[in-house]
N, C-alpha and C. Protein backbone atom coordinates (compact mmCIF):
# COMPACT_ATOMS: atom_id res chain seq x y z
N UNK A 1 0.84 -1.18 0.00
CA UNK A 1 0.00 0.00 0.00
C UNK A 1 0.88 1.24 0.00
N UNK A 2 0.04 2.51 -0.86
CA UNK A 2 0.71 3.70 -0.81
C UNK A 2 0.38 4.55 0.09
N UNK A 3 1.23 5.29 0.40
CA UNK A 3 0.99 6.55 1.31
C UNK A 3 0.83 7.93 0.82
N UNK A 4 -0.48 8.92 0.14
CA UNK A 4 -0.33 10.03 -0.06
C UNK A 4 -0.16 11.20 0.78
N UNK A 5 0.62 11.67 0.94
CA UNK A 5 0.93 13.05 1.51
C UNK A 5 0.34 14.25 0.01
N UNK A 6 -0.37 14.62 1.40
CA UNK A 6 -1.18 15.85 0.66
C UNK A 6 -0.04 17.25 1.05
N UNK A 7 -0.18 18.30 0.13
CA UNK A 7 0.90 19.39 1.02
C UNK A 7 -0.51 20.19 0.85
N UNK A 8 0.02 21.31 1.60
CA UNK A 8 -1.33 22.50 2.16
C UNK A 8 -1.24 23.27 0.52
N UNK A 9 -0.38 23.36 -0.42
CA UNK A 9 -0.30 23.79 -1.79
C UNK A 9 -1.80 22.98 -2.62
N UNK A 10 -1.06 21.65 -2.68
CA UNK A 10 -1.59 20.79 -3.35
C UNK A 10 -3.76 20.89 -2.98
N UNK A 11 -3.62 20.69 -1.74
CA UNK A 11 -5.05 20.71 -1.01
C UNK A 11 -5.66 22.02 -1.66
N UNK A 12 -5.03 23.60 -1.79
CA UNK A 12 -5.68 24.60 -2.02
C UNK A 12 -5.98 24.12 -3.60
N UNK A 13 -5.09 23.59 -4.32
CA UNK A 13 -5.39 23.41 -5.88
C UNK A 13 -6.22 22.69 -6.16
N UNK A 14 -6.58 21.43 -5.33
CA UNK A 14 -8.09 20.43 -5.45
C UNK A 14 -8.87 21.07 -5.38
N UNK A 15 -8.85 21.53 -4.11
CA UNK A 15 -10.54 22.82 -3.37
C UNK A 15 -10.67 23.44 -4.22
N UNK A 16 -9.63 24.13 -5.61
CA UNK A 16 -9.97 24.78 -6.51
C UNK A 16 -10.44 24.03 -7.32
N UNK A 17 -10.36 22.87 -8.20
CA UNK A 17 -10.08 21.91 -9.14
C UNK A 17 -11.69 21.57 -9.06
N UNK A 18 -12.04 21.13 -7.37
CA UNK A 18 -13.17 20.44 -7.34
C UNK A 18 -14.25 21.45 -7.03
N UNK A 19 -14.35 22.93 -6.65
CA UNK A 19 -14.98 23.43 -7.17
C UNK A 19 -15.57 24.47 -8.50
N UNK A 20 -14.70 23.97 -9.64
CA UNK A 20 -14.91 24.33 -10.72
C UNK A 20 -15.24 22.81 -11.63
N UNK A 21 -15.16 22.13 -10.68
CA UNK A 21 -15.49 20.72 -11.39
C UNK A 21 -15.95 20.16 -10.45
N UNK A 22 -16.92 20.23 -10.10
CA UNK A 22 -18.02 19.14 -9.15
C UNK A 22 -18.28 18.08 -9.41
N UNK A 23 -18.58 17.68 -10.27
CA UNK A 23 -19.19 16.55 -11.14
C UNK A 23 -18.07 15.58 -11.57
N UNK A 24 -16.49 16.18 -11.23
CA UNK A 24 -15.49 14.92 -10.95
C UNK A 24 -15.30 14.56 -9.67
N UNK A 25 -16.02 14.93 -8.39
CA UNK A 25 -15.39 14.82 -7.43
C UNK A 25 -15.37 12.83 -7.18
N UNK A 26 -16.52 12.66 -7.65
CA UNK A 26 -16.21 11.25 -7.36
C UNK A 26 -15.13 10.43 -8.03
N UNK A 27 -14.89 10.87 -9.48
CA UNK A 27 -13.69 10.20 -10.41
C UNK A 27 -12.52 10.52 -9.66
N UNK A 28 -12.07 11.60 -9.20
CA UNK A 28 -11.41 12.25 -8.59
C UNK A 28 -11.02 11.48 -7.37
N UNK A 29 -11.74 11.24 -6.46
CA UNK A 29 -11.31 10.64 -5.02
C UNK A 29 -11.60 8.97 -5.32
N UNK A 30 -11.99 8.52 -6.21
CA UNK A 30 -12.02 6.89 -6.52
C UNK A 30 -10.20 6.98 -7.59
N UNK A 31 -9.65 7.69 -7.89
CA UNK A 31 -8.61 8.32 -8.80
C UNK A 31 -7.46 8.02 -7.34
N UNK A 32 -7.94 8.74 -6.46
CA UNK A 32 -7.07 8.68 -5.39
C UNK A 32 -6.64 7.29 -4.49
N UNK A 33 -8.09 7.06 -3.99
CA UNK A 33 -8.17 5.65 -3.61
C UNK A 33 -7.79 4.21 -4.61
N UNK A 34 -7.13 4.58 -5.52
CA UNK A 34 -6.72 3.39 -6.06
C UNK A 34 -5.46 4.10 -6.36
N UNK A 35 -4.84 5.02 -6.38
CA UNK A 35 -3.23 5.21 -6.39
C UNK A 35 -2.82 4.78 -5.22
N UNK A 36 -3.43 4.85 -4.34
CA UNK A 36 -2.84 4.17 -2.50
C UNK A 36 -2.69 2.92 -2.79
N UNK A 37 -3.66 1.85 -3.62
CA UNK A 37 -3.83 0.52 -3.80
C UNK A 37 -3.01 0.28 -4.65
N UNK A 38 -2.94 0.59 -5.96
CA UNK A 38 -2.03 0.21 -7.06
C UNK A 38 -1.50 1.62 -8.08
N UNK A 39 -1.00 2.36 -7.61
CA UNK A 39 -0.47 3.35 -8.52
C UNK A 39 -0.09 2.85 -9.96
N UNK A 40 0.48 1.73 -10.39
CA UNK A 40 0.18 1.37 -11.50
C UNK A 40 -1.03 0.35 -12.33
N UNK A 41 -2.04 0.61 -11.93
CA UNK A 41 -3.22 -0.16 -12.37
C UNK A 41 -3.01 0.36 -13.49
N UNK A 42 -3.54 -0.57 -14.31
CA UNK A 42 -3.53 0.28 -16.19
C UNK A 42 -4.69 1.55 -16.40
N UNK A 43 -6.14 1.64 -15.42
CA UNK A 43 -6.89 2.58 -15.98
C UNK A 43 -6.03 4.02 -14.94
N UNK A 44 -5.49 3.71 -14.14
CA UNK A 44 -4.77 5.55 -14.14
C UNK A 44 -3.56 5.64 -15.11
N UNK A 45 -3.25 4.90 -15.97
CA UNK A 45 -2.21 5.31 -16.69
C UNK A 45 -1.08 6.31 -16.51
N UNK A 46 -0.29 5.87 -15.38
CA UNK A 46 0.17 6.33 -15.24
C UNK A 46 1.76 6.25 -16.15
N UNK A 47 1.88 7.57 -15.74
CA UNK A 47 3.77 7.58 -16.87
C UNK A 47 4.17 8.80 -16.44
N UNK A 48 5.49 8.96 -16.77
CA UNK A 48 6.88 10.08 -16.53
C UNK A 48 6.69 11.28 -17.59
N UNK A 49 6.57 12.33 -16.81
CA UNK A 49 7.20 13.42 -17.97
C UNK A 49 8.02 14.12 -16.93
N UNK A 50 8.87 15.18 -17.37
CA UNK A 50 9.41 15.62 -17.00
C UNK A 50 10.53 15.09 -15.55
N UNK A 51 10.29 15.99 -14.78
CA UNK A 51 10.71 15.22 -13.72
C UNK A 51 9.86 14.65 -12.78
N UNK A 52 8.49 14.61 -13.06
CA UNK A 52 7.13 14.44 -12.31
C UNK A 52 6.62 12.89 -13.24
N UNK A 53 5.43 13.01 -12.69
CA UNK A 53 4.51 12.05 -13.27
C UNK A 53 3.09 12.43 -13.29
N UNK A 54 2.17 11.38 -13.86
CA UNK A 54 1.20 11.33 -14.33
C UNK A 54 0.50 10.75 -14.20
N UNK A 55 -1.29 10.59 -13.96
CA UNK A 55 -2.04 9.46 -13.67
C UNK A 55 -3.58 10.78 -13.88
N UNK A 56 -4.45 9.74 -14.75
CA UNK A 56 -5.77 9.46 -14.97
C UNK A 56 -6.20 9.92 -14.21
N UNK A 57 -7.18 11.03 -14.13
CA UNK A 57 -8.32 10.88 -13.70
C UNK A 57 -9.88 10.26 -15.14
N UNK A 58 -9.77 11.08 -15.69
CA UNK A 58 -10.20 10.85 -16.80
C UNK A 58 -9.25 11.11 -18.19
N UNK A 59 -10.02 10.79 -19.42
CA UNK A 59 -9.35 11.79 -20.63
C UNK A 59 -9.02 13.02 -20.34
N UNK A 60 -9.54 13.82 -20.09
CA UNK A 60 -9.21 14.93 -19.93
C UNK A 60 -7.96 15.80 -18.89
N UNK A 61 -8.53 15.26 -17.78
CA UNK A 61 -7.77 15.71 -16.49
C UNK A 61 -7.14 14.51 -15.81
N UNK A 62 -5.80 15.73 -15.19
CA UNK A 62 -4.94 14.57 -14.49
C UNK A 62 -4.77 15.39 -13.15
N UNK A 63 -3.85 14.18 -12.59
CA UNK A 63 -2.81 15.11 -11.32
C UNK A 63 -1.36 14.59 -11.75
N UNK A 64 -0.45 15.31 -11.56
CA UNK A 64 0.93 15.41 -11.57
C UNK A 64 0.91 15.21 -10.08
N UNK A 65 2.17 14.28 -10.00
CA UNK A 65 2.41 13.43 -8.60
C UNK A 65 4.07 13.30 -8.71
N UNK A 66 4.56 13.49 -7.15
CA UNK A 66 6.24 13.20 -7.53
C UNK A 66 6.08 11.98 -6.89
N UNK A 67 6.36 10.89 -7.27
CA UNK A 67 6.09 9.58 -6.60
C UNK A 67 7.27 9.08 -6.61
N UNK A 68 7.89 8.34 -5.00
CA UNK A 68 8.89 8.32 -4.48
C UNK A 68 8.68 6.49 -4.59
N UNK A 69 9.39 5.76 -5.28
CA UNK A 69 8.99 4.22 -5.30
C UNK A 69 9.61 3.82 -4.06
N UNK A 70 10.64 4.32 -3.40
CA UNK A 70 11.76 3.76 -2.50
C UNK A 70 10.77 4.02 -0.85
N UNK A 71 9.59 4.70 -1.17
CA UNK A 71 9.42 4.89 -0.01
C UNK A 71 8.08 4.82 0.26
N UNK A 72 8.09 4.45 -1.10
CA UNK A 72 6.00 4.06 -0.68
C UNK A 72 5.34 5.45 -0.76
N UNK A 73 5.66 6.65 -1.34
CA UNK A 73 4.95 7.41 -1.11
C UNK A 73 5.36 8.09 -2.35
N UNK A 74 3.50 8.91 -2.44
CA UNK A 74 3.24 9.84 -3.19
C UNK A 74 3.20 10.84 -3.06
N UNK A 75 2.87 11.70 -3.85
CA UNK A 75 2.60 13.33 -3.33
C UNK A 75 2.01 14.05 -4.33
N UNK A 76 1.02 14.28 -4.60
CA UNK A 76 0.22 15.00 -5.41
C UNK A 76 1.02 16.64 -5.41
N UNK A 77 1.14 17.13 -6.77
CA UNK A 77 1.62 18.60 -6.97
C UNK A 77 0.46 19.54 -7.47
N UNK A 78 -0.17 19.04 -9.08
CA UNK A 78 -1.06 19.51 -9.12
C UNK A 78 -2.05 18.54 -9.90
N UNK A 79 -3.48 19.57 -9.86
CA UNK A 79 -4.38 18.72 -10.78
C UNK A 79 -5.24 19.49 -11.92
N UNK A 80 -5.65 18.78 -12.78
CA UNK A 80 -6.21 19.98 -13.77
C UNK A 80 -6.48 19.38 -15.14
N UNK A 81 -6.73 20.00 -16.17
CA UNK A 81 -6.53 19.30 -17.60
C UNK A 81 -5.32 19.42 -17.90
N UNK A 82 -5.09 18.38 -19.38
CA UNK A 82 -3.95 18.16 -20.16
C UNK A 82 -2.87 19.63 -20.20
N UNK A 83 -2.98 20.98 -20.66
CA UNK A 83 -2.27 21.92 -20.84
C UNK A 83 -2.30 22.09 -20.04
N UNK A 84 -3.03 22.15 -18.51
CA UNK A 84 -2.20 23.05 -16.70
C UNK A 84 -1.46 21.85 -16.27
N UNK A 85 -1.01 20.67 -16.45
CA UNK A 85 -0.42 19.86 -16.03
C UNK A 85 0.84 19.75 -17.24
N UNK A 86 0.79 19.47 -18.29
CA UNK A 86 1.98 19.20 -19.26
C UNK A 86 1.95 20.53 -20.01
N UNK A 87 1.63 21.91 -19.55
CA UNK A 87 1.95 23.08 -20.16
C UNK A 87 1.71 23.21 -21.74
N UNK A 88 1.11 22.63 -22.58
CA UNK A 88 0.32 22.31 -23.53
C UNK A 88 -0.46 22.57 -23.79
């Protein structure tokens, strides 16, 4: 099992995320609850860019995560669509 550490950054950018998007909150926190379980399940698709990473919420929107394999833990940076996450 994974461990997410939320930072007080990250938390203000959801509260933003999820109230301009309500209607993901459930994709969103079922998104979460299975990165704790299997961060690589195939439907978060997750993968590397930069020096960060990547994982599914839907087509559209992701969260960028610095995910630490050595230590069991994640860390959400931000969340959003395709261009606020891969600057695109």
């Amino acid at each position: 099992m994974y461990k997410i550490i939320f930072t007080a950054s990250y938390e203000e950018r959801a509260r933003k995320f999820l109230k301009k998007h309500p209607d993901l909150k459930n994709q969103y926190e079922k998104t979460l609850k299975l990165m704790e379980l299997n961060p690589y399940h195939p439907s978060l698709r997750l993968h590397k860019f930069s020096e960060l990473f990547s994982v599914s919420i839907n087509m559209q929107y992701r969260i960028s995560i610095d995910f630490q394999i050595e230590d069991d833990k994640i860390i959400p940076i931000d969340v959003g669509d395709h261009k606020q996450i891969y600057g695109k």
